[in-house]
N, C-alpha and C. Protein backbone atom coordinates (compact mmCIF):
# COMPACT_ATOMS: atom_id res chain seq x y z
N UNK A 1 0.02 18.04 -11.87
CA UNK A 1 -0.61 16.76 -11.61
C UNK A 1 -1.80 16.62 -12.56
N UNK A 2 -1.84 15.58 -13.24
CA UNK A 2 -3.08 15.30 -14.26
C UNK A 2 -3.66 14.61 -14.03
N UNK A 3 -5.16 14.17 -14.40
CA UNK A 3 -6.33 13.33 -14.23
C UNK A 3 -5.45 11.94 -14.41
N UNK A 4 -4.89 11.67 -15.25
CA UNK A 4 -3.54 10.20 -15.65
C UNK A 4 -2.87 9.42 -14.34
N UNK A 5 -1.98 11.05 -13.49
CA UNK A 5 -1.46 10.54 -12.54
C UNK A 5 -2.44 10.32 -11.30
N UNK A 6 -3.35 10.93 -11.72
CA UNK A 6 -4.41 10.51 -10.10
C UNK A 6 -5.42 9.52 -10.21
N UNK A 7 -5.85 8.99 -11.37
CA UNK A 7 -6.01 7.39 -11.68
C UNK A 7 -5.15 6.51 -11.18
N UNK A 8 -4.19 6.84 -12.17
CA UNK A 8 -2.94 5.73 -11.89
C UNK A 8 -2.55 5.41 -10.46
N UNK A 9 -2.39 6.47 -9.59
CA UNK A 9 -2.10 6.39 -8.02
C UNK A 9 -3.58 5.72 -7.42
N UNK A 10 -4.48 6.07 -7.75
CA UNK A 10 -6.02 4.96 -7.34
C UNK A 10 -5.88 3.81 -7.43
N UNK A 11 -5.56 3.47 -8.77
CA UNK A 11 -5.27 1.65 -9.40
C UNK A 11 -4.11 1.48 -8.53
N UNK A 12 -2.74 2.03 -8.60
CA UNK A 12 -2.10 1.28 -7.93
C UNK A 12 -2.34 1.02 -6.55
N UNK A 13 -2.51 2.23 -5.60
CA UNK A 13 -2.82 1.81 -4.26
C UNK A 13 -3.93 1.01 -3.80
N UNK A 14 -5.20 0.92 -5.09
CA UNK A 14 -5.75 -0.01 -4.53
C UNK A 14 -5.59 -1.67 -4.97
N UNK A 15 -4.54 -1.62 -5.32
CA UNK A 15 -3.82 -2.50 -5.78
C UNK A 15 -2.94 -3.11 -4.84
N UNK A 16 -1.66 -2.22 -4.19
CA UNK A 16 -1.24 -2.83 -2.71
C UNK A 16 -1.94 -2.59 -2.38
N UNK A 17 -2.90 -1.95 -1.75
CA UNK A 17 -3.87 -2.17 -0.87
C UNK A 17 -4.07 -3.64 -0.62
N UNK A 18 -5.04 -4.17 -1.74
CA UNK A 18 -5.91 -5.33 -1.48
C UNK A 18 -4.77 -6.17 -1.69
N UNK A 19 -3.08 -6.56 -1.71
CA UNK A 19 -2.27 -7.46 -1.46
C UNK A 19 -2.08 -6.73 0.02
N UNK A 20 -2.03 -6.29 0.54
CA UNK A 20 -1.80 -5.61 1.79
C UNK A 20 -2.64 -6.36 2.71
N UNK A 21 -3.62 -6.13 2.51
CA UNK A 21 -5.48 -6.65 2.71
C UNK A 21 -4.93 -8.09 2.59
N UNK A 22 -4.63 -8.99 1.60
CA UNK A 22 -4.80 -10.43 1.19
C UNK A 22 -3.41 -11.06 2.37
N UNK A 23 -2.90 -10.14 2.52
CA UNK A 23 -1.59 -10.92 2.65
C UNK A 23 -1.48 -11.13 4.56
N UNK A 24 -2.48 -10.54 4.68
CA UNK A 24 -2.93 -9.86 6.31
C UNK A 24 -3.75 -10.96 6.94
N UNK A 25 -3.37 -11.38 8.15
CA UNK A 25 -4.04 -12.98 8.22
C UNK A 25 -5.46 -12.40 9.16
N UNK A 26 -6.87 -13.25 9.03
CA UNK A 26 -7.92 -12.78 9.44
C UNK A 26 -8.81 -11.16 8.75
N UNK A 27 -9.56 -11.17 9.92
CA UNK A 27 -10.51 -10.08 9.25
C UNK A 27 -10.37 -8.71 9.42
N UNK A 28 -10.31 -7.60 8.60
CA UNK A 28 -9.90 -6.61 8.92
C UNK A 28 -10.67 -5.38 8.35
N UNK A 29 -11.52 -4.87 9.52
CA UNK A 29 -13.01 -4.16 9.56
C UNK A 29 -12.27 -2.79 9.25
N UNK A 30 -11.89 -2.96 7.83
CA UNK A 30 -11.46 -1.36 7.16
C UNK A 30 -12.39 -1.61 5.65
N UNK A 31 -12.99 -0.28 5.18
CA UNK A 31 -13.22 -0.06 4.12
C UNK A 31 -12.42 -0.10 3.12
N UNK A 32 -12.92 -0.36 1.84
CA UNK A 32 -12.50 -0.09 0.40
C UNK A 32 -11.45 1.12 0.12
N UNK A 33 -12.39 2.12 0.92
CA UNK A 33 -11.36 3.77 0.54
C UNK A 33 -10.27 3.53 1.40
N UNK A 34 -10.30 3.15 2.98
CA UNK A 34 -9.19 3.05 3.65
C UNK A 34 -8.05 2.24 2.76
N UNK A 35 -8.87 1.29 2.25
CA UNK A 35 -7.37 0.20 1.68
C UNK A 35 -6.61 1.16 0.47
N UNK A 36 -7.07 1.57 0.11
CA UNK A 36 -6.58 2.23 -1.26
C UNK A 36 -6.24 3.35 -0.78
N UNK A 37 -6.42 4.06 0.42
CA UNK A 37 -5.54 4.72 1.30
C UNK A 37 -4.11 4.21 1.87
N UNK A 38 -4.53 3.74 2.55
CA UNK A 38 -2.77 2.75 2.88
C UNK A 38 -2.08 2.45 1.49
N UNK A 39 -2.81 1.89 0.51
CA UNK A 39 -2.03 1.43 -0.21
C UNK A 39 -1.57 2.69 -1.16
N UNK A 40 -1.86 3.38 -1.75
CA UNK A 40 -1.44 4.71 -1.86
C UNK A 40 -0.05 4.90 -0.74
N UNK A 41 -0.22 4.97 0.05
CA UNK A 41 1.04 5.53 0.90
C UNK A 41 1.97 4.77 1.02
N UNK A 42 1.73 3.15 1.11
CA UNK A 42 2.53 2.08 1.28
C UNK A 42 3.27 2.21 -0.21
N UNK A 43 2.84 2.55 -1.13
CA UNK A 43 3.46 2.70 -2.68
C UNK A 43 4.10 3.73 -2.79
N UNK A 44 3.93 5.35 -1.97
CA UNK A 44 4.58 5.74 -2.03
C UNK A 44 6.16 5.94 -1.57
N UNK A 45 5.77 5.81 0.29
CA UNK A 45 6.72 5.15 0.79
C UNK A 45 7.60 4.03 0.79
N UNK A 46 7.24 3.06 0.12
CA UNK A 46 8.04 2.28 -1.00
C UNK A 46 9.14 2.67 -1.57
N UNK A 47 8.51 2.84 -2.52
CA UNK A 47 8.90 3.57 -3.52
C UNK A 47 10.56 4.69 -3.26
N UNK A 48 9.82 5.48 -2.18
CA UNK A 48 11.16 6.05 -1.79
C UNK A 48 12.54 5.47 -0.99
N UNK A 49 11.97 4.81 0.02
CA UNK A 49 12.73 3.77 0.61
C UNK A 49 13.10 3.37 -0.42
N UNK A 50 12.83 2.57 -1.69
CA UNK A 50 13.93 1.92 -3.20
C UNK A 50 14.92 3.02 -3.48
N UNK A 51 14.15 3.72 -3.57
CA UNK A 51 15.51 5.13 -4.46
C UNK A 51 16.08 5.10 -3.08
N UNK A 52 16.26 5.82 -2.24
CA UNK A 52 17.21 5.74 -0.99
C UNK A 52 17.95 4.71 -0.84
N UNK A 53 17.64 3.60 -1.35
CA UNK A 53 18.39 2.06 -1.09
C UNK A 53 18.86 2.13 -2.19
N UNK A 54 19.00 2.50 -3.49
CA UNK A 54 19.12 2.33 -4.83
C UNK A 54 19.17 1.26 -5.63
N UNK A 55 17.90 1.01 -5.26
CA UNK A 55 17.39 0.04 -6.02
C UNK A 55 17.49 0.68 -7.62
N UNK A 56 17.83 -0.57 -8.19
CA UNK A 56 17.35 0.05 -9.74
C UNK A 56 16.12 0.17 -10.02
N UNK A 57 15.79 1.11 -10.60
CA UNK A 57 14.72 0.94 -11.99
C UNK A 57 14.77 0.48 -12.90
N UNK A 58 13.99 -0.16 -13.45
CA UNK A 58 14.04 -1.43 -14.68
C UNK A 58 12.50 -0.85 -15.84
N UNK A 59 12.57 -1.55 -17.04
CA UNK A 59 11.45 -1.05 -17.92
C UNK A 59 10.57 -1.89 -17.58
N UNK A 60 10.69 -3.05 -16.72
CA UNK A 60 9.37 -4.06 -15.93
C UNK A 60 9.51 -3.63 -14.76
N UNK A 61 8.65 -4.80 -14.05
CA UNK A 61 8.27 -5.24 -12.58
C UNK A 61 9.68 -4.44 -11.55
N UNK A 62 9.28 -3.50 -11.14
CA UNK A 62 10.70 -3.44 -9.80
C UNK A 62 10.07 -4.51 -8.81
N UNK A 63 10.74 -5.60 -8.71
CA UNK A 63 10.38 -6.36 -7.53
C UNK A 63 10.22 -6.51 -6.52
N UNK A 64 11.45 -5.79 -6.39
CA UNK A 64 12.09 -5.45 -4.73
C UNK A 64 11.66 -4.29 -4.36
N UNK A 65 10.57 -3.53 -5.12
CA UNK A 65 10.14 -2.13 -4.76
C UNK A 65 8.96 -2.94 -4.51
N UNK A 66 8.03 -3.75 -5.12
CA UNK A 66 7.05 -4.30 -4.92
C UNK A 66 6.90 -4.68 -3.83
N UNK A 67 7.77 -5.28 -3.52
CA UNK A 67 7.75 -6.40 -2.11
C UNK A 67 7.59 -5.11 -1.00
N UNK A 68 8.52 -4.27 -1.45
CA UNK A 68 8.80 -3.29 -0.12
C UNK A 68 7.42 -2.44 0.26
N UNK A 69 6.56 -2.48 -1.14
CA UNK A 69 5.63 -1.45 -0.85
C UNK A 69 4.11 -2.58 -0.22
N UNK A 70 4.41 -3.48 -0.60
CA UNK A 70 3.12 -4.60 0.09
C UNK A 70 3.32 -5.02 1.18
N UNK A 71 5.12 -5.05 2.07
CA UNK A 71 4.98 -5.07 2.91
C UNK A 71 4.17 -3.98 3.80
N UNK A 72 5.38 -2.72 3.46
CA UNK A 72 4.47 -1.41 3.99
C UNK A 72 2.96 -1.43 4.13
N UNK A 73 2.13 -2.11 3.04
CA UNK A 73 1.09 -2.26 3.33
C UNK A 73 0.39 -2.83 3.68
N UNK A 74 1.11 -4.25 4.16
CA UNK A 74 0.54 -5.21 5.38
C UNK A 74 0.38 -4.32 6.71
N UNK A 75 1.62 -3.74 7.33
CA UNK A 75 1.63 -3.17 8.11
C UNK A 75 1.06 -2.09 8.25
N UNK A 76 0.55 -1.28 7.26
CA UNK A 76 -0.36 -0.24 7.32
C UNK A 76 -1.57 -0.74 7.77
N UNK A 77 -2.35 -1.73 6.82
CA UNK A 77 -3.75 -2.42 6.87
C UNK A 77 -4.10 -2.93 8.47
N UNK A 78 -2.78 -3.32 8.94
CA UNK A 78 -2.99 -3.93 10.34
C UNK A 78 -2.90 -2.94 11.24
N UNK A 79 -2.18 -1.71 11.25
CA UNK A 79 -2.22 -0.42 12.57
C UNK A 79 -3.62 0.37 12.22
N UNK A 80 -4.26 0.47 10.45
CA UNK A 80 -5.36 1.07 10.53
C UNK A 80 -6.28 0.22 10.98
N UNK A 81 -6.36 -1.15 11.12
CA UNK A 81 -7.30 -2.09 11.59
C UNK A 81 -7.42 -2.18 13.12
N UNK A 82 -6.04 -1.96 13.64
CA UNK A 82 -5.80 -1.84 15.00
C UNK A 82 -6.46 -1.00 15.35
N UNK A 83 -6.52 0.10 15.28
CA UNK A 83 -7.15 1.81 15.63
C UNK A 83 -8.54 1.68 15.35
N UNK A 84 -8.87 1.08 14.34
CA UNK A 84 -10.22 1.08 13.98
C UNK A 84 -11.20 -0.15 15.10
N UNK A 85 -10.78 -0.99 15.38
CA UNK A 85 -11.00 -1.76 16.39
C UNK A 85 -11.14 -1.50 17.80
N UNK A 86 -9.64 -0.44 18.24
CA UNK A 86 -10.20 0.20 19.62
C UNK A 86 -10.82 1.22 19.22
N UNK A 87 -11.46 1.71 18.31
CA UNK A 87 -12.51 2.59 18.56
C UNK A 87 -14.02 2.56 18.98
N UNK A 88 -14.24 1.17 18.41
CA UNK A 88 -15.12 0.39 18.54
C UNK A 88 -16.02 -0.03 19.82
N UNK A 89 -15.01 0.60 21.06
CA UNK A 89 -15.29 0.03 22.23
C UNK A 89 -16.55 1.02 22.81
């Protein structure tokens, strides 16, 4: 693992992340690191779910990996928002 791939996994997850974050209706009392947490995982898990589905790989945009991993990370952003909310009490 190189300094390259552990950038690159930062940018991207905080990348779904904050479509994760945007795409998520109302307010959602998670930090910066959390989002780029989910989104990290939502990209990874993605990601695999595509190859398991066999999705192609393409030299652009996988789309349908895209979609799959921003969903994942709607739904991430909203169970860590959930949890983070009843803690609150």
């Amino acid at each position: 693992m190189t300094i390259e791939s552990i950038l690159g996994a930062i940018v991207i997850g905080a990348v779904i992340g904050a479509l994760g974050r945007l795409f998520l209706p109302g307010r959602q009392p998670i930090g910066w690191l959390l989002t780029i947490v989910v989104g990290i995982v939502a990209a990874l898990i993605g990601t695999a779910i595509a190859q398991v589905m066999g999705v192609a790989t393409t030299d652009g945009i996988d789309w349908i990996e895209l979609v799959m991993q921003v969903v994942l990370a709607v739904v991430g952003v909203g169970i860590v928002a959930g949890l983070k909310r009843g803690s609150r009490v």
